[in-house]
Protein backbone atom coordinates (compact mmCIF):
# COMPACT_ATOMS: atom_id res chain seq x y z
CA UNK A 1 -6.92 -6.94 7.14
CA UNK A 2 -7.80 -4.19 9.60
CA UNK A 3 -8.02 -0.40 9.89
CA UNK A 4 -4.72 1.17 10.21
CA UNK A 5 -3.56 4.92 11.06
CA UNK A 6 -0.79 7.06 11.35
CA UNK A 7 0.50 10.03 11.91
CA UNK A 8 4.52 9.33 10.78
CA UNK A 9 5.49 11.61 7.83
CA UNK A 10 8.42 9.25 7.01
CA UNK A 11 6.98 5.94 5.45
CA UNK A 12 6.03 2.64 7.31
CA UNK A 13 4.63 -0.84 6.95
CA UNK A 14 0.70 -1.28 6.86
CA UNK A 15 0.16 -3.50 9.32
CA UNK A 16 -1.61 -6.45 7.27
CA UNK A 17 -0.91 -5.56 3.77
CA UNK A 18 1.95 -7.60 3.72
CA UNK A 19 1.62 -11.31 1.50
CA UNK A 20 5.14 -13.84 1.20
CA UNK A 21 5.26 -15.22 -2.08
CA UNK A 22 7.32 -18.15 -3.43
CA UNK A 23 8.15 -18.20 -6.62
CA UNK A 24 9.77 -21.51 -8.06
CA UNK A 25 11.81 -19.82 -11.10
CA UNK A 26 12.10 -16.42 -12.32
CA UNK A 27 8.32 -15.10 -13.43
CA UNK A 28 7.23 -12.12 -13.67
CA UNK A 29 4.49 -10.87 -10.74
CA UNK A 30 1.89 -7.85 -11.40
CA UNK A 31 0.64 -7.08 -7.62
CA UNK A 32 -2.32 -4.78 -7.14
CA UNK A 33 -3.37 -2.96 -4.02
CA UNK A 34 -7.13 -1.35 -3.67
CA UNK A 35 -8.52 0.43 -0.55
CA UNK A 36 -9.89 3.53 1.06
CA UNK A 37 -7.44 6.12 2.85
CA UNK A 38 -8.88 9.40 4.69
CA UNK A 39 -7.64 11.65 7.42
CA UNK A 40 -8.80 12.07 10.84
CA UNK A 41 -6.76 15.30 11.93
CA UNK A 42 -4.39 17.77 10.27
CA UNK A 43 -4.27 18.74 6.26
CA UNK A 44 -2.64 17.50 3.50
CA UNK A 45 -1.88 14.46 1.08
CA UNK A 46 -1.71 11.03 2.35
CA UNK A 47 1.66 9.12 0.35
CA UNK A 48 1.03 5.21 -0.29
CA UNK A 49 3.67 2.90 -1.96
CA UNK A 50 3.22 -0.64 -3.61
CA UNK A 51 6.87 -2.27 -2.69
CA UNK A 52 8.07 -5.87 -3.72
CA UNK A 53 11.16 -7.16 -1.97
CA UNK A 54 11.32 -3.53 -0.73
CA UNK A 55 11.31 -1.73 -4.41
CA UNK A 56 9.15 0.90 -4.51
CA UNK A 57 6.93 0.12 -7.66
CA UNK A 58 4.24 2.48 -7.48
CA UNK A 59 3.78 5.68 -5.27
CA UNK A 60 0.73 7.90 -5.05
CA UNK A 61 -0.06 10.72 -3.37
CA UNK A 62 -3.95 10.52 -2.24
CA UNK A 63 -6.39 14.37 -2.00
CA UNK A 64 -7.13 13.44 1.59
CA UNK A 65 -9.31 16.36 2.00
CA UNK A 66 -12.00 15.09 3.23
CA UNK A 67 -12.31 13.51 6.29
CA UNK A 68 -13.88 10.25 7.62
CA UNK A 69 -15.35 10.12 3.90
CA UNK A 70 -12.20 8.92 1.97
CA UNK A 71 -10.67 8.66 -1.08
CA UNK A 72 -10.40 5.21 -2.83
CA UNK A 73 -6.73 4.10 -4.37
CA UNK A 74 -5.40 1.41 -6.56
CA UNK A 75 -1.65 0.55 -6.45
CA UNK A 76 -0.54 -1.78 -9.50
CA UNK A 77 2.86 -2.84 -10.64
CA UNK A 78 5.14 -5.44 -12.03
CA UNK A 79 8.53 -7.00 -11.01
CA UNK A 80 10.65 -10.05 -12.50
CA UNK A 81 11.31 -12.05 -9.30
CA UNK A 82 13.51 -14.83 -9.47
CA UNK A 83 13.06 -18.01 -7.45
CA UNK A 84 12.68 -17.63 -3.67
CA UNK A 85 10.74 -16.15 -0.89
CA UNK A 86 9.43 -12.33 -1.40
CA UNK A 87 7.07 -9.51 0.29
CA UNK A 88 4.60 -7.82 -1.75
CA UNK A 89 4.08 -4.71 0.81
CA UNK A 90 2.08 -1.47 1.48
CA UNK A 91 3.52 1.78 3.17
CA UNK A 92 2.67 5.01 3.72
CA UNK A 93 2.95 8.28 5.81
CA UNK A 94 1.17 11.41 5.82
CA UNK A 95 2.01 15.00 5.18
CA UNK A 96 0.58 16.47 8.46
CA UNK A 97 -2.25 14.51 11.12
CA UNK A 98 -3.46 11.33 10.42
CA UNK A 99 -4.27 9.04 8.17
CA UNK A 100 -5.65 6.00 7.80
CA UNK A 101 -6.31 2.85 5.90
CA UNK A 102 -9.53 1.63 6.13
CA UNK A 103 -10.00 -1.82 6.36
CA UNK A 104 -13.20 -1.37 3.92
CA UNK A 105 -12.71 -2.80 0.50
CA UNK A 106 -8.82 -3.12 1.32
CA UNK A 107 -7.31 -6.13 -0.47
CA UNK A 108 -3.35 -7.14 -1.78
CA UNK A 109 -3.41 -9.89 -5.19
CA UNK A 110 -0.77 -10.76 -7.09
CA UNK A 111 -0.30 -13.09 -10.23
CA UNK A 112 1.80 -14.84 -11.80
CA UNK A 113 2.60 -13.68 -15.41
């Protein structure tokens, strides 16, 4: 995984927060998401989304206040998946400026329930 910024204030993929799982029969999957996001120009929140097969399970709007030092989020959900091929994802955007994901710490699970 690696740093990512920017400064859209519509959502977008993280670039390399992104796992393909393949479920062989309907389950039930609780993903979690954990990293660092700060801003490097502008003011404002920083929006992050947990999405599996694009369905926005958890969103959270981060204090980005302070800059360069961060602000540490978890992203956790659940989803009954039946069998197949699916994206566990992270996006985000920013009010104003831009943020980033720091690759620090930054990690995507998921298991099996």
């Amino acid at each position: 995984l690696t740093t990512f910024s920017t400064t859209s204030t519509s959502a977008v993929d993280v670039t390399g927060v992104t796992l393909t799982i393949t479920p062989t029969a309907s389950t039930v999957v609780q993903a979690l998401i954990t990293g660092r996001t700060y801003r490097t120009a502008g003011t404002g929140n920083i929006n992050i989304s947990l999405l599996i097969d694009g369905v926005t399970i958890q969103t959270y709007d981060v204090n980005a206040e302070a800059t360069a030092s961060g602000q540490g989020f978890a992203l956790s959900g659940q989803a009954t998946l039946s069998a197949g091929s699916r994206v566990i994802k992270m996006q985000m955007f920013t009010f104003s400026g831009t943020g980033v994901v720091d690759d620090a710490n930054l990690s995507i699970q998921y298991l099996e329930l």
